[in-house]
C-alpha atoms as a PDB file:
ATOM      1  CA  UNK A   1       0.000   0.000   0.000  1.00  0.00           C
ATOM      2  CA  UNK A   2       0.885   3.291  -0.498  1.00  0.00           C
ATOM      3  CA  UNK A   3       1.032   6.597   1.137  1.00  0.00           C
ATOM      4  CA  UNK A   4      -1.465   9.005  -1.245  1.00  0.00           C
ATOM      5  CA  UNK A   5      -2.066  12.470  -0.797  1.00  0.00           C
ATOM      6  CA  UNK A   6      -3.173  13.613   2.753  1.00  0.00           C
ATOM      7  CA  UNK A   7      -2.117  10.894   4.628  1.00  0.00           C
ATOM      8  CA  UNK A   8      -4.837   8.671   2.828  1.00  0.00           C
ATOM      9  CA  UNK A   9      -3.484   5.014   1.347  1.00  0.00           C
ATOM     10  CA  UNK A  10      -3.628   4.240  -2.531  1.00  0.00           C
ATOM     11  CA  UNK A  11      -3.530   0.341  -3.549  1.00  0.00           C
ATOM     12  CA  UNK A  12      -1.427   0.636  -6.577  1.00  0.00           C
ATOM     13  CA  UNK A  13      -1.739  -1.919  -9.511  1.00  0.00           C
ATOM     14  CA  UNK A  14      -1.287  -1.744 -13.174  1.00  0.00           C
ATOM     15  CA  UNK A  15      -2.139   1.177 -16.291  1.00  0.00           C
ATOM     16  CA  UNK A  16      -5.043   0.386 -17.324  1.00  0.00           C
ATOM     17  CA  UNK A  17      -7.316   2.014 -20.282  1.00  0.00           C
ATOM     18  CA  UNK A  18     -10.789   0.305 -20.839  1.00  0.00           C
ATOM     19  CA  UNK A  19     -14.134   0.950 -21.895  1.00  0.00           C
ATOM     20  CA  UNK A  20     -15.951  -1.990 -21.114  1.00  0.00           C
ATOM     21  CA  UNK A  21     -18.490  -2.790 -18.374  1.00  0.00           C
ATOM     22  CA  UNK A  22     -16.339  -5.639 -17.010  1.00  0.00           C
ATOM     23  CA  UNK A  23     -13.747  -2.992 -15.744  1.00  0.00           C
ATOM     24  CA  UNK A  24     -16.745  -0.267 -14.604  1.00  0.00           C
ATOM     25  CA  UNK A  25     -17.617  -0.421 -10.950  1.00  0.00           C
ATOM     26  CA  UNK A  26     -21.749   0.132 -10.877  1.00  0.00           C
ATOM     27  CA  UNK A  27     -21.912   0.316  -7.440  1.00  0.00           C
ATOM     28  CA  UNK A  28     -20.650  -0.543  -3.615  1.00  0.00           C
ATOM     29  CA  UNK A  29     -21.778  -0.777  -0.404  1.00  0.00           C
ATOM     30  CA  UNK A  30     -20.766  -2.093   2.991  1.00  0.00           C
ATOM     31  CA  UNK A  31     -22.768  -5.350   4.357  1.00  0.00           C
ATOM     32  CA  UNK A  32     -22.278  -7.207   7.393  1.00  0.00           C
ATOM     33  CA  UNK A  33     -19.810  -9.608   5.868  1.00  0.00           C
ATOM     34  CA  UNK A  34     -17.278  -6.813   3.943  1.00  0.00           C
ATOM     35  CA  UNK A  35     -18.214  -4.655   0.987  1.00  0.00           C
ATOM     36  CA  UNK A  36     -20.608  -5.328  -2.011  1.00  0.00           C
ATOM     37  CA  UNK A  37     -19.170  -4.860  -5.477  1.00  0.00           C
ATOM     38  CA  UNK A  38     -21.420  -4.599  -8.468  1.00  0.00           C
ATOM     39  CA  UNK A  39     -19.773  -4.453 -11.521  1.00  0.00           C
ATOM     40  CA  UNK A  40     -21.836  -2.878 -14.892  1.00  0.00           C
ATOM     41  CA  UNK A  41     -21.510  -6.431 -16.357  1.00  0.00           C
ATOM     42  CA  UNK A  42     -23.144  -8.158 -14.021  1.00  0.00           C
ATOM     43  CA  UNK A  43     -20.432  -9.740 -11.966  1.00  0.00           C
ATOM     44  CA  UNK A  44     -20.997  -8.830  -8.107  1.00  0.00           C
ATOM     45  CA  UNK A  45     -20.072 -10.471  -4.746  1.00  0.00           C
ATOM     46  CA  UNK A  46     -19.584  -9.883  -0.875  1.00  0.00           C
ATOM     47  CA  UNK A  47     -15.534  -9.199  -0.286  1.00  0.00           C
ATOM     48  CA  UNK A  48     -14.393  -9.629   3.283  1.00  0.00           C
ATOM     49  CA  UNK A  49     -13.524  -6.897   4.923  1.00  0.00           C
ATOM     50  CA  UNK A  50     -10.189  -8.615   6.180  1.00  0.00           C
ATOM     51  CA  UNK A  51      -8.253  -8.899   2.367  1.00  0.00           C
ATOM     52  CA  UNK A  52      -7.895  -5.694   2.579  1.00  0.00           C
ATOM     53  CA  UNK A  53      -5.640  -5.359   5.768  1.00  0.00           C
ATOM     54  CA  UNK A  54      -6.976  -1.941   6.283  1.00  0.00           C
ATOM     55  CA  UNK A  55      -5.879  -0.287   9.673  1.00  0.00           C
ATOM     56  CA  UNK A  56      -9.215   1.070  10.639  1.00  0.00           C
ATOM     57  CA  UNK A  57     -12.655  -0.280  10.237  1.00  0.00           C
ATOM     58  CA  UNK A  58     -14.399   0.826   7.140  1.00  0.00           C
ATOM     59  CA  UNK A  59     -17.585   2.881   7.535  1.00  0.00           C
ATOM     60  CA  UNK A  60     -18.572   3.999   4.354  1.00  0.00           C
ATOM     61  CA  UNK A  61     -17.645   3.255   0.750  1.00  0.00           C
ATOM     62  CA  UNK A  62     -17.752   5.665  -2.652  1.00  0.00           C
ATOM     63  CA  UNK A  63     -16.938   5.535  -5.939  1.00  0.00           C
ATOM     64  CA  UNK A  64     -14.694   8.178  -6.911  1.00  0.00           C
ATOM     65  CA  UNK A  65     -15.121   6.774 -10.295  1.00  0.00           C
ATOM     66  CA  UNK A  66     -15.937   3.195 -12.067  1.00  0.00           C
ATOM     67  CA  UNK A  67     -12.236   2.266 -11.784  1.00  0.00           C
ATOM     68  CA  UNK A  68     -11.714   3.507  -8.224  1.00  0.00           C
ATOM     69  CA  UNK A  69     -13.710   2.336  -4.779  1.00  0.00           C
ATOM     70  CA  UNK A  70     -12.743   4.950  -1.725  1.00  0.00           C
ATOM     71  CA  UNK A  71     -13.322   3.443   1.634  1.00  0.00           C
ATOM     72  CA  UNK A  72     -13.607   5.962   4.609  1.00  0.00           C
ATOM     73  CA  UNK A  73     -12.233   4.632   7.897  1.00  0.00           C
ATOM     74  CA  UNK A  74     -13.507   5.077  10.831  1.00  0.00           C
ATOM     75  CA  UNK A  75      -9.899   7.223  11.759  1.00  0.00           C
ATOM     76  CA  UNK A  76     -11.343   9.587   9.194  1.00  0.00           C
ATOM     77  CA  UNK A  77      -9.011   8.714   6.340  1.00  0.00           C
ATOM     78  CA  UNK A  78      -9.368   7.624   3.081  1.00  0.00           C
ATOM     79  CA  UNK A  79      -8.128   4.324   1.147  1.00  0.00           C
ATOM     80  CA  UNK A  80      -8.583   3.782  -2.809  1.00  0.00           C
ATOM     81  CA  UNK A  81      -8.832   0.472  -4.203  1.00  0.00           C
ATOM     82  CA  UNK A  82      -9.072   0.262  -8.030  1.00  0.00           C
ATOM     83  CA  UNK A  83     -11.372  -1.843  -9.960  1.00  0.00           C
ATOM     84  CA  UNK A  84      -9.151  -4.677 -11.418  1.00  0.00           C
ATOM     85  CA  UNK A  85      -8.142  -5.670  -7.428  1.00  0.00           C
ATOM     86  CA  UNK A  86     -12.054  -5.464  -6.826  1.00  0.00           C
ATOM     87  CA  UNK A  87     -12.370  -8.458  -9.788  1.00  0.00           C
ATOM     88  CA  UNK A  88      -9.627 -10.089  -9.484  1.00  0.00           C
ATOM     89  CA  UNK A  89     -11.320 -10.698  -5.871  1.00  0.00           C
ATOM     90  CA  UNK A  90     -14.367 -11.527  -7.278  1.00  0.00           C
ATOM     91  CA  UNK A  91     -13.668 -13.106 -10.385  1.00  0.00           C
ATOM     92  CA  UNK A  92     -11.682 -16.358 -10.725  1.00  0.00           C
ATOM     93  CA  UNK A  93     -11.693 -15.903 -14.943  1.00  0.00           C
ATOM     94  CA  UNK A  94     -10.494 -12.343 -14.654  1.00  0.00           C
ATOM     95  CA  UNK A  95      -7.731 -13.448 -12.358  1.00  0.00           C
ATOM     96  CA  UNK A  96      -6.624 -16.205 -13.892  1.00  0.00           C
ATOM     97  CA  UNK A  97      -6.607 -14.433 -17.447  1.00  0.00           C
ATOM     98  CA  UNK A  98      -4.070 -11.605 -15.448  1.00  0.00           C
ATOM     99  CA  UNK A  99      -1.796 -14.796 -14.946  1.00  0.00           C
ATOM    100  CA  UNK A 100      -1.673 -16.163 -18.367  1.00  0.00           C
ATOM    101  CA  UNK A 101      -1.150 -12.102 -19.815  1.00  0.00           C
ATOM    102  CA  UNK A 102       1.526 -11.883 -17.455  1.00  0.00           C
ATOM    103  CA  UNK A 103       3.224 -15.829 -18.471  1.00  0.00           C
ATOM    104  CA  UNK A 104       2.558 -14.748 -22.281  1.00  0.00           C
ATOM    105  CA  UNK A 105       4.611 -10.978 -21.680  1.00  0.00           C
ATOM    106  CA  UNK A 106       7.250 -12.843 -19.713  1.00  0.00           C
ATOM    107  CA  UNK A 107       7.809 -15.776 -22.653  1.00  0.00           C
ATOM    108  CA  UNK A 108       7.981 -12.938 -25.260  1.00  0.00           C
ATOM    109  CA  UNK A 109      10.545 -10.682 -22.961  1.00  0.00           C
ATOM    110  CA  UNK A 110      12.813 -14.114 -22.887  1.00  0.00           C
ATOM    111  CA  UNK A 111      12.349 -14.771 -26.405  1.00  0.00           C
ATOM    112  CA  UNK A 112      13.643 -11.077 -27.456  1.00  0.00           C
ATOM    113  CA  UNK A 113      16.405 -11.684 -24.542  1.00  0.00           C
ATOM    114  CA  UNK A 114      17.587 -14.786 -26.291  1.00  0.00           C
ATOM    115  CA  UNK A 115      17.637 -13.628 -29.927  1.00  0.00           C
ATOM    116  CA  UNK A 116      19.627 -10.656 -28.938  1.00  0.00           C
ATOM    117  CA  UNK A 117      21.914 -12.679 -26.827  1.00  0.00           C
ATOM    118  CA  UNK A 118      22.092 -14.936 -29.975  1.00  0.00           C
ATOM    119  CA  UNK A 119      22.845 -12.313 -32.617  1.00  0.00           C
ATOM    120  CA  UNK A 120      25.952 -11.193 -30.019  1.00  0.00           C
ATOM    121  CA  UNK A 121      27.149 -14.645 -29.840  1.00  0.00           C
ATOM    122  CA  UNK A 122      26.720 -15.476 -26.486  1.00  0.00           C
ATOM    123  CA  UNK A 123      26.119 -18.346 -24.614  1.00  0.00           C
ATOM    124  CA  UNK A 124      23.812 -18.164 -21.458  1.00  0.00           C
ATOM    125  CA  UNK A 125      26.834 -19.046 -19.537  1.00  0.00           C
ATOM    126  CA  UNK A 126      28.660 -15.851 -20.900  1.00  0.00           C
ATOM    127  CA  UNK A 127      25.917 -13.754 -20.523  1.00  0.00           C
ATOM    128  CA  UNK A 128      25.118 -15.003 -17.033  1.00  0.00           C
ATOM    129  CA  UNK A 129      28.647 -14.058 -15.989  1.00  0.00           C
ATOM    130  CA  UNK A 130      28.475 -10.685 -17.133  1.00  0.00           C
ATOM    131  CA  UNK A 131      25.358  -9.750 -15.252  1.00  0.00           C
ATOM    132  CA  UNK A 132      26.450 -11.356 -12.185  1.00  0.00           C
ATOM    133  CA  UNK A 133      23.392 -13.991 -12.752  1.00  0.00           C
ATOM    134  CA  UNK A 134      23.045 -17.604 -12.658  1.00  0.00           C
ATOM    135  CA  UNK A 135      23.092 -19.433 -15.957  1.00  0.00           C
ATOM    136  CA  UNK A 136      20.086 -21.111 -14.831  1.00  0.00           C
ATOM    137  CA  UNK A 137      18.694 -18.055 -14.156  1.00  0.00           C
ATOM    138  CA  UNK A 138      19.066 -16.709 -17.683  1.00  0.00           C
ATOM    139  CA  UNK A 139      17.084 -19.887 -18.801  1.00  0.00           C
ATOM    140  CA  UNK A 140      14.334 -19.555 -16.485  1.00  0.00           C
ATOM    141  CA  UNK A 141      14.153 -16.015 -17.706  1.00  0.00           C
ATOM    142  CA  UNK A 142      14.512 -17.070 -21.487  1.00  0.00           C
ATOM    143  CA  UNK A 143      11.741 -19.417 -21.313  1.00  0.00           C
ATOM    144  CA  UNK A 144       9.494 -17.247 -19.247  1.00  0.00           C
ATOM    145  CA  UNK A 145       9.610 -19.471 -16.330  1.00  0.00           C
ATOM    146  CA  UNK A 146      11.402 -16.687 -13.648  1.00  0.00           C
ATOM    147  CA  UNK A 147      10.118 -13.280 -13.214  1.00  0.00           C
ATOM    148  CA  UNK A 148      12.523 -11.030 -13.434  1.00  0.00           C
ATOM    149  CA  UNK A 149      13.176  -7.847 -11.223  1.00  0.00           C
ATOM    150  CA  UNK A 150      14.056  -4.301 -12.950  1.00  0.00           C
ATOM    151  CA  UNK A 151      17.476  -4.541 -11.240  1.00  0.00           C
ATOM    152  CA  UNK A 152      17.448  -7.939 -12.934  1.00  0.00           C
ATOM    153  CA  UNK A 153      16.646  -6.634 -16.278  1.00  0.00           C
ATOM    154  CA  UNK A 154      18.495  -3.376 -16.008  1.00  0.00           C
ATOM    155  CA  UNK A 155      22.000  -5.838 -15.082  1.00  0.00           C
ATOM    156  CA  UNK A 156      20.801  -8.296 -18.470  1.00  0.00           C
ATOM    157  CA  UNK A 157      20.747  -4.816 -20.214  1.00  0.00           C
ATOM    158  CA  UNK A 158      23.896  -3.906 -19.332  1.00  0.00           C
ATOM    159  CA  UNK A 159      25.744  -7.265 -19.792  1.00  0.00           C
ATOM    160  CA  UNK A 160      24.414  -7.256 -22.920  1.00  0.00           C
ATOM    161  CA  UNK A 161      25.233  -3.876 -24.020  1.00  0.00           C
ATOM    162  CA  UNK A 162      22.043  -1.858 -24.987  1.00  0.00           C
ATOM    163  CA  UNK A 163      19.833   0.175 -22.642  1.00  0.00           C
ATOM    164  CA  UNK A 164      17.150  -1.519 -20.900  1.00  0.00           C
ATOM    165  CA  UNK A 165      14.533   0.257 -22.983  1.00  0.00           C
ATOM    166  CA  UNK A 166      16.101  -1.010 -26.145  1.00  0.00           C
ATOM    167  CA  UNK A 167      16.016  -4.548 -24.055  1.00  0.00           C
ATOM    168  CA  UNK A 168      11.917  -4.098 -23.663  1.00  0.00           C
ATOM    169  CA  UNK A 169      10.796  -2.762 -26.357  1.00  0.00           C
ATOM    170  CA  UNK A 170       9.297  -5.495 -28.139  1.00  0.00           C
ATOM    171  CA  UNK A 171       8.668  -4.338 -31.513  1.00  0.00           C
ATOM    172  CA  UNK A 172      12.095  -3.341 -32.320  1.00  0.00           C
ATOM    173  CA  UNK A 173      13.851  -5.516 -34.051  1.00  0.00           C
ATOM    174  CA  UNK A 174      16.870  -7.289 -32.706  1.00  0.00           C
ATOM    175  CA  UNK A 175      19.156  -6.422 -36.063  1.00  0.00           C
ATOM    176  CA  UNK A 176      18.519  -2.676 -34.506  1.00  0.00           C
ATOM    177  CA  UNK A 177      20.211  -3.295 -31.441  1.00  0.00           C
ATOM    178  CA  UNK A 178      22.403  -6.469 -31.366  1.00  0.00           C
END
């Protein structure tokens, strides 16, 4: 959690940019068991109040807008949850599609990390060495088994001697920067 304006606490996740109902919050409100969730799709449910290891009991929730739930504690301050940790709560699909996004971005970050390491002629073992990594590591990370750490990345970067944007962006080609 994080400290937000005003002493209030902001759950951070992910960027997101959506239109549909799925990631629209409809409506909220506190129940005896935690806080109802009503999505614009349809998808609602009863969250406890105790996954959201909130310092002070929660007497009152708002939307500040359909991405963003604001539950007032009872010490007067605020705490924001966003919608897709609201879903993800509620919806075993939605979670589990996160996962596979998240194995699919991590197999195509290995992929570019081997073909660059390729077109400089290096072995996993070499490359390893230079970034102070395991070689296993490097596999794990080239097959988009391991995830990897920006101090992780940023050392692969180096070792391999680009910048770590050139090493993420996705759609440039590996002729540009091998």
């Amino acid at each position: 959690m994080l400290a937000g304006k005003n002493g209030n606490d902001v759950i951070k996740t992910g960027d997101f940019a959506m239109e549909d109902a799925a990631y629209k919050i409809a409506d909220t409100g506190i129940v005896d068991e935690g806080v109802n969730v009503i999505f614009e799709d349809g998808m609602s449910g009863v969250i406890k109040f105790d996954i959201f290891s909130i310092p002070s009991p929660i007497i009152e929730v708002n939307l500040e807008s359909p991405y963003c739930a604001v539950f007032l504690r009872e010490d007067g301050k605020e705490t924001k949850i966003p919608w897709d940790f609201l879903r993800r709560e509620l919806d075993s699909d939605f979670c589990n599609s996160e996962k596979e996004d998240a194995l699919a971005a991590r197999r195509r970050l290995g992929r570019r990390i081997s073909e660059i390491r390729n077109a400089k002629n290096l072995t996993q073992e070499k490359l390893a060495t230079r970034a102070g990594l395991n070689r296993t590591t490097i596999s794990r990370i080239e097959t988009g088994k391991h995830p990897t750490s920006f101090d992780t990345l940023y050392d692969i970067s180096a070792a391999l001697d680009i910048s770590l944007p050139e090493l993420v962006t996705l759609d440039e080609s590996v002729e540009q920067v091998a």
